[in-house]
PDB file of N, CA and C in Angstrom:
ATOM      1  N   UNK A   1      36.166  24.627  72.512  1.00  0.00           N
ATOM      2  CA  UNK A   1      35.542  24.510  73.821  1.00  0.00           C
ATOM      3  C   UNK A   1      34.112  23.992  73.659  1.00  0.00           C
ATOM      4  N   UNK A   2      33.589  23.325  74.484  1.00  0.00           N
ATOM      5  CA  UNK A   2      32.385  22.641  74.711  1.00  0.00           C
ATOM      6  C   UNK A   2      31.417  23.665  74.449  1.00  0.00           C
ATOM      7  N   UNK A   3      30.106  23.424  73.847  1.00  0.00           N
ATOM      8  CA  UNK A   3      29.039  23.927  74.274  1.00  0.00           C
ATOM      9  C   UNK A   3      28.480  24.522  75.312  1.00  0.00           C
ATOM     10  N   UNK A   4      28.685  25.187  76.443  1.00  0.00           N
ATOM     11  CA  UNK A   4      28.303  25.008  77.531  1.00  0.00           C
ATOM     12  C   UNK A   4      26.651  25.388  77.710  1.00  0.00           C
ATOM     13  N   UNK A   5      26.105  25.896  76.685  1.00  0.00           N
ATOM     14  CA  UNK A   5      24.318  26.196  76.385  1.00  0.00           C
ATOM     15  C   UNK A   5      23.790  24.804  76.871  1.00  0.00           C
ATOM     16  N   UNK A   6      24.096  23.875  76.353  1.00  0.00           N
ATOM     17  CA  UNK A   6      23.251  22.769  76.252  1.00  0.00           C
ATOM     18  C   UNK A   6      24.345  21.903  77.878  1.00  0.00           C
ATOM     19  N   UNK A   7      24.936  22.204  78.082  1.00  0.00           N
ATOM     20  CA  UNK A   7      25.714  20.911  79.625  1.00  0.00           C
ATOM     21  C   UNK A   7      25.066  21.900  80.489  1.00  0.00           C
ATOM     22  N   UNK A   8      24.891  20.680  81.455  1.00  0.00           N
ATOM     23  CA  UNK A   8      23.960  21.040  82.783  1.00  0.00           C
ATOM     24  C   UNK A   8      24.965  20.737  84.144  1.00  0.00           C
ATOM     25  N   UNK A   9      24.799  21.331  85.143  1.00  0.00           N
ATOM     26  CA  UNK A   9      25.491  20.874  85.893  1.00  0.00           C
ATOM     27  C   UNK A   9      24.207  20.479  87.045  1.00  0.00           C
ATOM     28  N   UNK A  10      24.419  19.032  87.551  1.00  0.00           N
ATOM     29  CA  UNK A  10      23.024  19.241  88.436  1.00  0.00           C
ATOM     30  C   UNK A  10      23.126  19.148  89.964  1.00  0.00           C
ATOM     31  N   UNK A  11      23.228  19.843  90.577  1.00  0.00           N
ATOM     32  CA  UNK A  11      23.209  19.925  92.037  1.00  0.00           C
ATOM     33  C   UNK A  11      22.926  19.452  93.117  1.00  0.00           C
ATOM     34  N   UNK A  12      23.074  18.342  93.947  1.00  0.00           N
ATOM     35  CA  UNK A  12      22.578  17.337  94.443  1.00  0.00           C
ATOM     36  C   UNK A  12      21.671  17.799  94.955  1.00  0.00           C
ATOM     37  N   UNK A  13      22.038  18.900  95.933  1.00  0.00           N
ATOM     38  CA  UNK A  13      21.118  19.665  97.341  1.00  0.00           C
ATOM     39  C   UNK A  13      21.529  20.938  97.140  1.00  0.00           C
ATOM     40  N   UNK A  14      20.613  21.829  97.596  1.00  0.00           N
ATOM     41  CA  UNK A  14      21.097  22.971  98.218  1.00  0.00           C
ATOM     42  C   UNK A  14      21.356  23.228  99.247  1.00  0.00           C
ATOM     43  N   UNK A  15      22.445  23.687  99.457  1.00  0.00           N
ATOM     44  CA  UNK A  15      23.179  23.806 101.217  1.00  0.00           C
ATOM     45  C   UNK A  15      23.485  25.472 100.931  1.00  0.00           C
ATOM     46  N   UNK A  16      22.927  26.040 101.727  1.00  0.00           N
ATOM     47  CA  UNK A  16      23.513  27.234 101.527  1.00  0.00           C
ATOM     48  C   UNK A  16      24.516  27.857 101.970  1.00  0.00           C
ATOM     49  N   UNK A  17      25.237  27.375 103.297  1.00  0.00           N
ATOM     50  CA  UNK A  17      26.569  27.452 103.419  1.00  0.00           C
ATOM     51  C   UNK A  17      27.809  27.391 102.247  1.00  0.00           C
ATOM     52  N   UNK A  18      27.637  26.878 101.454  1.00  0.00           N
ATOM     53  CA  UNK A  18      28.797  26.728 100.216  1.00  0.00           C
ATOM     54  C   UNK A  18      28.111  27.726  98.730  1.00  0.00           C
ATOM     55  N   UNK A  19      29.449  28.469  98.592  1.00  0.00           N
ATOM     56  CA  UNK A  19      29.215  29.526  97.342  1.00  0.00           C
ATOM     57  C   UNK A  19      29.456  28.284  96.811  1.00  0.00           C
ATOM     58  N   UNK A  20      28.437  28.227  95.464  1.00  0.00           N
ATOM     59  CA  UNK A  20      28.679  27.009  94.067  1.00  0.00           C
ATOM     60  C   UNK A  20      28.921  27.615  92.579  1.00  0.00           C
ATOM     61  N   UNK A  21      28.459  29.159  92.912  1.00  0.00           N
ATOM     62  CA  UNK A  21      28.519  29.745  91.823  1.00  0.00           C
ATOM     63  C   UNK A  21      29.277  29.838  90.550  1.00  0.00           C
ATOM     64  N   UNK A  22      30.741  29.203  90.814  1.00  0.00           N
ATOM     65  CA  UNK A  22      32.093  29.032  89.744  1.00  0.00           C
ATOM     66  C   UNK A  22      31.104  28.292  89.423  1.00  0.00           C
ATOM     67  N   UNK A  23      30.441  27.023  89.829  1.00  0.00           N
ATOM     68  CA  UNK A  23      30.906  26.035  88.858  1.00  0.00           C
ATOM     69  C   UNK A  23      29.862  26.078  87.564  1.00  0.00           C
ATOM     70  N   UNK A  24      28.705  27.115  87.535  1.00  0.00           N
ATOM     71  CA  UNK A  24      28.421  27.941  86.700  1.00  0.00           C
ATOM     72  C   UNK A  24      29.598  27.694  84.931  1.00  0.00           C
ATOM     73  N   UNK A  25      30.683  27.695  85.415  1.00  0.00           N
ATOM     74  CA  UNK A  25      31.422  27.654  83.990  1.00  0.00           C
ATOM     75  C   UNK A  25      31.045  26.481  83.330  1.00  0.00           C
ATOM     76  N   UNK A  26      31.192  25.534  84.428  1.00  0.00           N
ATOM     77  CA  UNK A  26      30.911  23.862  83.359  1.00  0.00           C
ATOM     78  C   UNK A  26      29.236  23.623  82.867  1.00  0.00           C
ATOM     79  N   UNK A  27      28.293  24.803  83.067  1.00  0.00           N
ATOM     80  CA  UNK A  27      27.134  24.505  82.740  1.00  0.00           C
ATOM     81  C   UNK A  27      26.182  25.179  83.237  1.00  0.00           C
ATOM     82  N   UNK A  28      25.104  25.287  83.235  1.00  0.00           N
ATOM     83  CA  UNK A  28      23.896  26.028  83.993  1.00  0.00           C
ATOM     84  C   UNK A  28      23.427  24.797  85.576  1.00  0.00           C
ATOM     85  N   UNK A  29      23.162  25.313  86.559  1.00  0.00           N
ATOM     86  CA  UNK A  29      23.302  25.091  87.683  1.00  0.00           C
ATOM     87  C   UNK A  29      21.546  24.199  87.596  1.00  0.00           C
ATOM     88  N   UNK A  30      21.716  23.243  87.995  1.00  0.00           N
ATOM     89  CA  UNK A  30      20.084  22.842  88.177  1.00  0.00           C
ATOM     90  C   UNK A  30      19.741  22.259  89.629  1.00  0.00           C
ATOM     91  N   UNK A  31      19.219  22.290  90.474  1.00  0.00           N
ATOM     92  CA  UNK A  31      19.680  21.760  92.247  1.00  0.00           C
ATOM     93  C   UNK A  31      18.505  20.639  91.869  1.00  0.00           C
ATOM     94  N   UNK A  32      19.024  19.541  92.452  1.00  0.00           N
ATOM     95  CA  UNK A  32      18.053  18.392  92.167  1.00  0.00           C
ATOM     96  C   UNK A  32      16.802  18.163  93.635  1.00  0.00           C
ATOM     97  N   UNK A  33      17.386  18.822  95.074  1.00  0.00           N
ATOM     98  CA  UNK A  33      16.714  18.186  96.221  1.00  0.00           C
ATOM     99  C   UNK A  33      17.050  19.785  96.647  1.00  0.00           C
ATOM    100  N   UNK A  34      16.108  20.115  97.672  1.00  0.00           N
ATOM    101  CA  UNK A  34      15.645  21.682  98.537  1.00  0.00           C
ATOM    102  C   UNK A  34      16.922  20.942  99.614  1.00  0.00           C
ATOM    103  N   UNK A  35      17.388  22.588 100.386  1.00  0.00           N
ATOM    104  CA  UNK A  35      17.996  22.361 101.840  1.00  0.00           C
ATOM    105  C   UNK A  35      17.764  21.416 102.869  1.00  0.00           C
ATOM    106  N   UNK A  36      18.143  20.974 103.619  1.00  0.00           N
ATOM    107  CA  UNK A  36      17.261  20.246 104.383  1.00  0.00           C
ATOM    108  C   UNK A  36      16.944  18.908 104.691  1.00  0.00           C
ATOM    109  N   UNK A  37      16.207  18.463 103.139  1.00  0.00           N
ATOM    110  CA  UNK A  37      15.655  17.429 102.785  1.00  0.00           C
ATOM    111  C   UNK A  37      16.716  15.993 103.046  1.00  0.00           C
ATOM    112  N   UNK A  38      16.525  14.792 103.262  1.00  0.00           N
ATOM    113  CA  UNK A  38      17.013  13.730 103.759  1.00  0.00           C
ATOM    114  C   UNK A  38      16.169  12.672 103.071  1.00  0.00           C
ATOM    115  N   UNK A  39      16.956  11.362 102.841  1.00  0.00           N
ATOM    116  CA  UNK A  39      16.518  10.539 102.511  1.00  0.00           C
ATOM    117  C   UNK A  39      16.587   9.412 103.938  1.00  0.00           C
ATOM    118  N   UNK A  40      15.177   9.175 104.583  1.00  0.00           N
ATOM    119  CA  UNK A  40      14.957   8.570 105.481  1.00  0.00           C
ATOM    120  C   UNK A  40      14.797   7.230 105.818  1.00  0.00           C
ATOM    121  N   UNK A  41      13.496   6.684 106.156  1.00  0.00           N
ATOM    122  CA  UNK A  41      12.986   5.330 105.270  1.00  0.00           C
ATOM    123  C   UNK A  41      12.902   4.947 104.273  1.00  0.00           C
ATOM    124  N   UNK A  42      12.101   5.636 103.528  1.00  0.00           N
ATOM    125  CA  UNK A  42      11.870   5.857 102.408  1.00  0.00           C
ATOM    126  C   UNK A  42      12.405   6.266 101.244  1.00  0.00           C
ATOM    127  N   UNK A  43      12.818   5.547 100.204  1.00  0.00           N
ATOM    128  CA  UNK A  43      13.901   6.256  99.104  1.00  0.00           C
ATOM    129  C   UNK A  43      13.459   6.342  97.543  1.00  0.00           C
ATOM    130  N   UNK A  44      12.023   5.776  97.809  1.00  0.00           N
ATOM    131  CA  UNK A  44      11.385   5.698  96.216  1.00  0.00           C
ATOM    132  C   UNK A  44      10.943   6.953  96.098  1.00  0.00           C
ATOM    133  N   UNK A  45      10.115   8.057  97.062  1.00  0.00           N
ATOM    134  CA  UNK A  45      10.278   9.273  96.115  1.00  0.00           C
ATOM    135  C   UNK A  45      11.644  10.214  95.653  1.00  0.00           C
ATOM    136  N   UNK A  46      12.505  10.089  96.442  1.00  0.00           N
ATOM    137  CA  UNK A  46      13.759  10.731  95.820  1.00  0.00           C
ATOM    138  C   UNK A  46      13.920  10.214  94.287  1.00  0.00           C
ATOM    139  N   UNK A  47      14.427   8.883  94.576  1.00  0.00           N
ATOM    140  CA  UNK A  47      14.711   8.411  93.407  1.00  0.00           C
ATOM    141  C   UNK A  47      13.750   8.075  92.272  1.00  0.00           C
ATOM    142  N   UNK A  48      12.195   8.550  92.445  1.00  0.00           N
ATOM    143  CA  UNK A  48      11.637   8.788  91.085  1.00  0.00           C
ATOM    144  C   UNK A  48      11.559  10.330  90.761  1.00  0.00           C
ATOM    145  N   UNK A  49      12.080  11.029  91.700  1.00  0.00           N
ATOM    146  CA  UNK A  49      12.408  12.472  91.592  1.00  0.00           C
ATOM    147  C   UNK A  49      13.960  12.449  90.789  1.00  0.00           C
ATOM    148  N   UNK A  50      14.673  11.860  91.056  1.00  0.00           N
ATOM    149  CA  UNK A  50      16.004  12.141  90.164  1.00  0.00           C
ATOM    150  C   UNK A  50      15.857  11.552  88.827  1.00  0.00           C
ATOM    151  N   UNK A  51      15.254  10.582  88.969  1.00  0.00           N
ATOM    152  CA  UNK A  51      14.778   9.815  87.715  1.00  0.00           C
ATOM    153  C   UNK A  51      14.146  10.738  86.627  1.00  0.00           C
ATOM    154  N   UNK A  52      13.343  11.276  86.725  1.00  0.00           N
ATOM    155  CA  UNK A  52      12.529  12.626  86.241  1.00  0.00           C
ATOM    156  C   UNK A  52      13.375  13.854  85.621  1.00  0.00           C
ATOM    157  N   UNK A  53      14.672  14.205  87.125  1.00  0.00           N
ATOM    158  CA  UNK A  53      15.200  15.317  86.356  1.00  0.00           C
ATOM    159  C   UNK A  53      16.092  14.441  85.947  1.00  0.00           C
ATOM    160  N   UNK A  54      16.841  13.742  86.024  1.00  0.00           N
ATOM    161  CA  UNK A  54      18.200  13.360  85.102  1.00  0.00           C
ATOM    162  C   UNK A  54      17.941  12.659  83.917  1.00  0.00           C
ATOM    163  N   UNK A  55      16.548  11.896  82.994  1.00  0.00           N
ATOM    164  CA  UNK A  55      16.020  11.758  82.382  1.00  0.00           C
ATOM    165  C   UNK A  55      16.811  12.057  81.248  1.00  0.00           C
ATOM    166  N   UNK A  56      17.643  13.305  80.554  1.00  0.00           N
ATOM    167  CA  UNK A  56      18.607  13.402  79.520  1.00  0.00           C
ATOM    168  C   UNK A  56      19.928  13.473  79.696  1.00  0.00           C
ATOM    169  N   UNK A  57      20.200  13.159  81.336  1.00  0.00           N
ATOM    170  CA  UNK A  57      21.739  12.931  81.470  1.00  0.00           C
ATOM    171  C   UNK A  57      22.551  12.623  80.510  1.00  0.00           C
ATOM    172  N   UNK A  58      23.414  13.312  79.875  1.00  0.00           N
ATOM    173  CA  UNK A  58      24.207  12.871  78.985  1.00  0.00           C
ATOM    174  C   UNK A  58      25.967  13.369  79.032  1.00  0.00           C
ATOM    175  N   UNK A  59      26.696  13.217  78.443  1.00  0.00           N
ATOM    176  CA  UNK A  59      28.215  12.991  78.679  1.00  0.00           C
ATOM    177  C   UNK A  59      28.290  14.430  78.514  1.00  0.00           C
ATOM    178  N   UNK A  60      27.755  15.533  78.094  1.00  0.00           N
ATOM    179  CA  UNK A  60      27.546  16.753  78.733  1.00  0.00           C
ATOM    180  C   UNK A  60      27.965  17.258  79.927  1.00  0.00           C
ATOM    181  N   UNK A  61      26.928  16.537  80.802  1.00  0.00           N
ATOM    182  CA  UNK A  61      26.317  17.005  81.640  1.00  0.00           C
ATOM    183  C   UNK A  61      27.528  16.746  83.367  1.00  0.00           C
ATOM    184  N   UNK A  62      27.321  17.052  84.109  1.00  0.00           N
ATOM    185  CA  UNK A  62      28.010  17.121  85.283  1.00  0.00           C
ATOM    186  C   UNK A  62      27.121  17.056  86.572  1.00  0.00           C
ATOM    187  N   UNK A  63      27.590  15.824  87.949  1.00  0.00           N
ATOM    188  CA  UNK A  63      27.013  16.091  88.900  1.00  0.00           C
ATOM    189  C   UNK A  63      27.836  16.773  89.964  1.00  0.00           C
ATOM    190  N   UNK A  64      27.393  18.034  90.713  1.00  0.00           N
ATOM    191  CA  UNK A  64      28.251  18.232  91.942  1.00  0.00           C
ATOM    192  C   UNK A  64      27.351  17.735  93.168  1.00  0.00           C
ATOM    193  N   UNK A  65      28.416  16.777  94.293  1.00  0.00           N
ATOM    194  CA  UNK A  65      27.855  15.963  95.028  1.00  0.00           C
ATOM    195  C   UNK A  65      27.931  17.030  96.462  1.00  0.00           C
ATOM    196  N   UNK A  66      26.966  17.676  96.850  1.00  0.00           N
ATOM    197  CA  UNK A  66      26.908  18.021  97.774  1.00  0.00           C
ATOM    198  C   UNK A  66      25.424  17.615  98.492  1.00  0.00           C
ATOM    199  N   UNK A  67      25.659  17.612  99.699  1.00  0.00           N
ATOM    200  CA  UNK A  67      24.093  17.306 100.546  1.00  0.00           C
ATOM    201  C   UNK A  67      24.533  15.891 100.855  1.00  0.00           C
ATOM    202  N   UNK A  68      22.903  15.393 101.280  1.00  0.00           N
ATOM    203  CA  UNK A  68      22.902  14.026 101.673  1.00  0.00           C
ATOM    204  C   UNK A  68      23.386  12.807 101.167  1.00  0.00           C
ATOM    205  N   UNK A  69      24.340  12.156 101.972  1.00  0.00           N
ATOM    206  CA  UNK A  69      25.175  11.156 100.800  1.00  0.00           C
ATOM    207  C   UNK A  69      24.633   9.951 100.705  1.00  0.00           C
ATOM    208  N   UNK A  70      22.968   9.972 101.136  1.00  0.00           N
ATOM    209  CA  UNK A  70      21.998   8.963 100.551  1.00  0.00           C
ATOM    210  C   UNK A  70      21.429   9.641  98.969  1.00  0.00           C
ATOM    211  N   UNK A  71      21.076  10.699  99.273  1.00  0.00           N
ATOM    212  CA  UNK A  71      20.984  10.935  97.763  1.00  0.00           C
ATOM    213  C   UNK A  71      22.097  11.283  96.966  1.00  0.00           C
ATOM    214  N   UNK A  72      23.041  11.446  97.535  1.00  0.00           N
ATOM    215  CA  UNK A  72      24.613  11.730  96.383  1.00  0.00           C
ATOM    216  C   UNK A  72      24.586  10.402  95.901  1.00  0.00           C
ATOM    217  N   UNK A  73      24.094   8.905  96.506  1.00  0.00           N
ATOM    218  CA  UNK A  73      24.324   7.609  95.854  1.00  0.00           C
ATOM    219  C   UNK A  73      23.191   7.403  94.537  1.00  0.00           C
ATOM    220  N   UNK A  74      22.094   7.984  95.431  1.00  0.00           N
ATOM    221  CA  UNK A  74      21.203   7.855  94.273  1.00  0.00           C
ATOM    222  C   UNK A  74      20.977   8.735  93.070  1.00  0.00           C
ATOM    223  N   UNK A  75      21.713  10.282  92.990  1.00  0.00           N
ATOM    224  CA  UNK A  75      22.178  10.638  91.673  1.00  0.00           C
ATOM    225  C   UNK A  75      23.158   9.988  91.271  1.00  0.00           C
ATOM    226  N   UNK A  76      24.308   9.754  91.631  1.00  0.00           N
ATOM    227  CA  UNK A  76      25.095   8.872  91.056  1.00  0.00           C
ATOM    228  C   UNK A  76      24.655   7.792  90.328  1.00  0.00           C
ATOM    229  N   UNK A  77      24.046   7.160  90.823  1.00  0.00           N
ATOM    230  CA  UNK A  77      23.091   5.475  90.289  1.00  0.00           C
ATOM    231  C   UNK A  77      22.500   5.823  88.936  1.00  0.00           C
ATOM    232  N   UNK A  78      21.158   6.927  88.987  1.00  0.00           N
ATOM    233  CA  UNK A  78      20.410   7.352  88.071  1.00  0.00           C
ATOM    234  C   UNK A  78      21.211   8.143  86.819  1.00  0.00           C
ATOM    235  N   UNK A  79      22.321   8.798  87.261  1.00  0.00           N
ATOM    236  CA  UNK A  79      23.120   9.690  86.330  1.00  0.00           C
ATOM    237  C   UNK A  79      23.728   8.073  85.177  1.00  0.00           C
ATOM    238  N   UNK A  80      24.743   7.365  86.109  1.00  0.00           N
ATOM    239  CA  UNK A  80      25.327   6.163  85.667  1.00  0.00           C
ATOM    240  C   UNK A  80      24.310   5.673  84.877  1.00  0.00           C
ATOM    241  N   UNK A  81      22.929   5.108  84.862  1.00  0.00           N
ATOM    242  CA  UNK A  81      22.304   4.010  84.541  1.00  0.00           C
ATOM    243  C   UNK A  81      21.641   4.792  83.207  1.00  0.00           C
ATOM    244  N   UNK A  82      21.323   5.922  83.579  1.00  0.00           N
ATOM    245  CA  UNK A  82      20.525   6.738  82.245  1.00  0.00           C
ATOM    246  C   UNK A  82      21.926   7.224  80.810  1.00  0.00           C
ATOM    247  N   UNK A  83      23.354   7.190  81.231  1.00  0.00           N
ATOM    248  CA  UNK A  83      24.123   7.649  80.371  1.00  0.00           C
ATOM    249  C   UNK A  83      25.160   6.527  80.205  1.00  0.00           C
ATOM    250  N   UNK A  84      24.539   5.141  80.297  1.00  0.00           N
ATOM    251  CA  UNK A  84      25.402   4.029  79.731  1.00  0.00           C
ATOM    252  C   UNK A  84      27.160   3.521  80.587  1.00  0.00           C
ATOM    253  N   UNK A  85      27.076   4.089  82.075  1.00  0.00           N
ATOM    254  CA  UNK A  85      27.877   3.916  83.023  1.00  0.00           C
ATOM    255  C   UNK A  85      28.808   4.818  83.125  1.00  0.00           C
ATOM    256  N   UNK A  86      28.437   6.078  83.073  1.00  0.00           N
ATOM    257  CA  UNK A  86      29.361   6.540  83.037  1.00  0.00           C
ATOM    258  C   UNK A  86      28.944   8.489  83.280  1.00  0.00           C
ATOM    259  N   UNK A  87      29.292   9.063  84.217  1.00  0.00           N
ATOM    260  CA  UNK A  87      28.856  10.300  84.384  1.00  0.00           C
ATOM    261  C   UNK A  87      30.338  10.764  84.916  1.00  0.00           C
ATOM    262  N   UNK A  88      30.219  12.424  84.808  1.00  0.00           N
ATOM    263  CA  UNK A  88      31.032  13.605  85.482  1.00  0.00           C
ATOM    264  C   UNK A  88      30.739  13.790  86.881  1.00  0.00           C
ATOM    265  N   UNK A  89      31.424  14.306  87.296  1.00  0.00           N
ATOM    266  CA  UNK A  89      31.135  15.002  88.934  1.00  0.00           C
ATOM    267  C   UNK A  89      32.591  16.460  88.926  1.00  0.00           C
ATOM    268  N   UNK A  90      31.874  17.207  89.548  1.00  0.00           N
ATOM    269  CA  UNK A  90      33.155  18.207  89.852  1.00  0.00           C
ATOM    270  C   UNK A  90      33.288  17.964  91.196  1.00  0.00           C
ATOM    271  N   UNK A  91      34.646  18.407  91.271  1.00  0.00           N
ATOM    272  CA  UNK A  91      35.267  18.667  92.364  1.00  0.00           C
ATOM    273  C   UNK A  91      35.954  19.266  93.086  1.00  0.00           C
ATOM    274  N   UNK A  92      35.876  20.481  94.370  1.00  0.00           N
ATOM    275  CA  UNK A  92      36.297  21.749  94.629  1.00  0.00           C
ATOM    276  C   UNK A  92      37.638  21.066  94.966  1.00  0.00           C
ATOM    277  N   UNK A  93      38.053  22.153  94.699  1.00  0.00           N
ATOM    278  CA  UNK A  93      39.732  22.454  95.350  1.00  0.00           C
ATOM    279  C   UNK A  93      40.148  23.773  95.920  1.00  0.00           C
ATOM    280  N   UNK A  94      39.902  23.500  97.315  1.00  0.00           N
ATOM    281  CA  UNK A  94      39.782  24.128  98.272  1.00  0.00           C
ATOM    282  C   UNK A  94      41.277  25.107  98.050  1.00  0.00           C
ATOM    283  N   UNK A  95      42.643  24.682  97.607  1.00  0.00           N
ATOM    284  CA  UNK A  95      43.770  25.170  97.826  1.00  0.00           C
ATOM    285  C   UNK A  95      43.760  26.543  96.376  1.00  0.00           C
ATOM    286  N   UNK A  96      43.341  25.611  95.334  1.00  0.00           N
ATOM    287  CA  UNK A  96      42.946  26.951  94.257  1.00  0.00           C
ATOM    288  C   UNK A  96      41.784  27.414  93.488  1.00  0.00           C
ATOM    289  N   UNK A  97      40.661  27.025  94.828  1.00  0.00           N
ATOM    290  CA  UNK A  97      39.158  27.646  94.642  1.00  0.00           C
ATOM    291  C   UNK A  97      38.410  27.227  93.399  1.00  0.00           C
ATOM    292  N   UNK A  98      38.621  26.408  92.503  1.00  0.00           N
ATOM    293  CA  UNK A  98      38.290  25.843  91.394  1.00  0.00           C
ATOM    294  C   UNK A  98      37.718  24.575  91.503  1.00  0.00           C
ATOM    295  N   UNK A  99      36.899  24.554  90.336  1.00  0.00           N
ATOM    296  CA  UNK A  99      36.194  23.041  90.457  1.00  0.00           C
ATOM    297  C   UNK A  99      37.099  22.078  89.232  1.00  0.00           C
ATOM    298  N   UNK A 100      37.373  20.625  89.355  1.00  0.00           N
ATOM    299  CA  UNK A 100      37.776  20.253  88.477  1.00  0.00           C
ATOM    300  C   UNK A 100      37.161  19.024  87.731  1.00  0.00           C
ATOM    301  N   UNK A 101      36.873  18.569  86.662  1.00  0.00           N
ATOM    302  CA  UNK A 101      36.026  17.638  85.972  1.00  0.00           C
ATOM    303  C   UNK A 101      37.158  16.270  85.956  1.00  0.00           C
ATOM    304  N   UNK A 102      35.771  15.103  87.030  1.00  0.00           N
ATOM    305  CA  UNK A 102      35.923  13.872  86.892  1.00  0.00           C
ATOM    306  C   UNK A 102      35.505  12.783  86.599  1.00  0.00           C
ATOM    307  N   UNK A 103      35.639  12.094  85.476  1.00  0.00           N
ATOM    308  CA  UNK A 103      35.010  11.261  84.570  1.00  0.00           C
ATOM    309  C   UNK A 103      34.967   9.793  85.267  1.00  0.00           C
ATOM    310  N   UNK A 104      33.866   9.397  85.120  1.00  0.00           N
ATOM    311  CA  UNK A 104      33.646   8.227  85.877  1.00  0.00           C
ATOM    312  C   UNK A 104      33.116   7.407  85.222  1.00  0.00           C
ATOM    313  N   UNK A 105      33.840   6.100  84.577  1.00  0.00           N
ATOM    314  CA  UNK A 105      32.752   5.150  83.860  1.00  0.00           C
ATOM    315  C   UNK A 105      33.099   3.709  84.180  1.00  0.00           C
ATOM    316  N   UNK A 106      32.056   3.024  84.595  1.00  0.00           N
ATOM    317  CA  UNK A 106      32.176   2.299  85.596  1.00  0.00           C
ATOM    318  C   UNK A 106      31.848   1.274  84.011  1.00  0.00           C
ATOM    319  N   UNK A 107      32.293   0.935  83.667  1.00  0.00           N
ATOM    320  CA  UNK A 107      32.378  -0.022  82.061  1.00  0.00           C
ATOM    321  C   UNK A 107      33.555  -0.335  81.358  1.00  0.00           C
ATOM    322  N   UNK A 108      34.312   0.862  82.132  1.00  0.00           N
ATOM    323  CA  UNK A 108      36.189   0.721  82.090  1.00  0.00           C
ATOM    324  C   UNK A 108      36.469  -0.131  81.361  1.00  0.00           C
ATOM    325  N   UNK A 109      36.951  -1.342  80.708  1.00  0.00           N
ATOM    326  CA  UNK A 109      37.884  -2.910  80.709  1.00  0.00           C
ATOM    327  C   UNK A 109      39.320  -2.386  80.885  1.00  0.00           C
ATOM    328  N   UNK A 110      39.634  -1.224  80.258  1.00  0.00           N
ATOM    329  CA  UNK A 110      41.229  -1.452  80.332  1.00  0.00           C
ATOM    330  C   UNK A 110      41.831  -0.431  81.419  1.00  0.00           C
ATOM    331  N   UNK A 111      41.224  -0.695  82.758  1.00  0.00           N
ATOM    332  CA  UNK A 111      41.525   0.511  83.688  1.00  0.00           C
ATOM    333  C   UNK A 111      43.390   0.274  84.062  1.00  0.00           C
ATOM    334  N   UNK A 112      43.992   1.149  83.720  1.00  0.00           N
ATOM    335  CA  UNK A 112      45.396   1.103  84.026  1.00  0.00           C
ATOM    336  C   UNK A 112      45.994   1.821  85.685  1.00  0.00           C
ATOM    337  N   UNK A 113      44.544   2.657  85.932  1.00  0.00           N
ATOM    338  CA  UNK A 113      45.059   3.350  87.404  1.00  0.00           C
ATOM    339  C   UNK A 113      44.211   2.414  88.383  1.00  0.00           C
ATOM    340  N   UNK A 114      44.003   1.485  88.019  1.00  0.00           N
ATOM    341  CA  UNK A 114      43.357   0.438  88.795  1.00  0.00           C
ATOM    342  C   UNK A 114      44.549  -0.063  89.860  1.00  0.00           C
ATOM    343  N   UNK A 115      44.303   0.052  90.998  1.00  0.00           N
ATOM    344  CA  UNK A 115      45.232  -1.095  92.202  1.00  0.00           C
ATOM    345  C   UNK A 115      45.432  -2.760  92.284  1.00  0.00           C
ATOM    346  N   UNK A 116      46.138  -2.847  92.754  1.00  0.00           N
ATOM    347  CA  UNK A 116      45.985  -4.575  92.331  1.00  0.00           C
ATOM    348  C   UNK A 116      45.818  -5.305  93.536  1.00  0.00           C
TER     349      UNK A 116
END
């Protein structure tokens, strides 16, 4: 089994409506953006704010995309660009309460579940 000391899981937003606490197993919980917060006009301080924390993103590490899905693009972007195209995300499953790990690497060549 993985290390899980050193994998991070990083949290887009905090919403406090949603328990996140499982996903605790795939890593220590880090929330990248407060409740609330929105990406408006303006998108260069977010994104030199994710820039900052995702800084050692590595194939470790895991994003869960909750909150604003202006900044769910821009962790995504920064996660991708800092770990060579390619990052995690979990994903709840509402039917058996579990999160499940999905690998995303956008550098693919031989994608076989690709559509045509």
């Amino acid at each position: 089994m993985k290390d899980l000391e050193k994998s991070k899981v990083f949290v887009v937003q905090e919403v406090s409506k949603f328990n996140i606490i499982s996903a605790q197993e795939f890593g220590k919980l880090i929330p990248l953006f407060e409740e609330g917060k929105q990406i408006m006009l303006s998108p260069g301080p977010a994104v030199r704010k994710a820039k900052h924390i995702l800084k050692d993103f590595s194939d470790d590490d895991y994003l869960l995309l909750i909150g604003d899905p202006a900044m769910i693009g821009v962790v995504c972007s920064v996660a991708s660009y800092n770990n060579r195209g390619k990052y995690k995300v979990l994903k709840y499953d509402r039917r058996t309460y579990q999160y499940f790990p999905i690998q995303i690497d956008l550098n693919e060549r031989n994608n076989y579940d690709r559509e045509s």
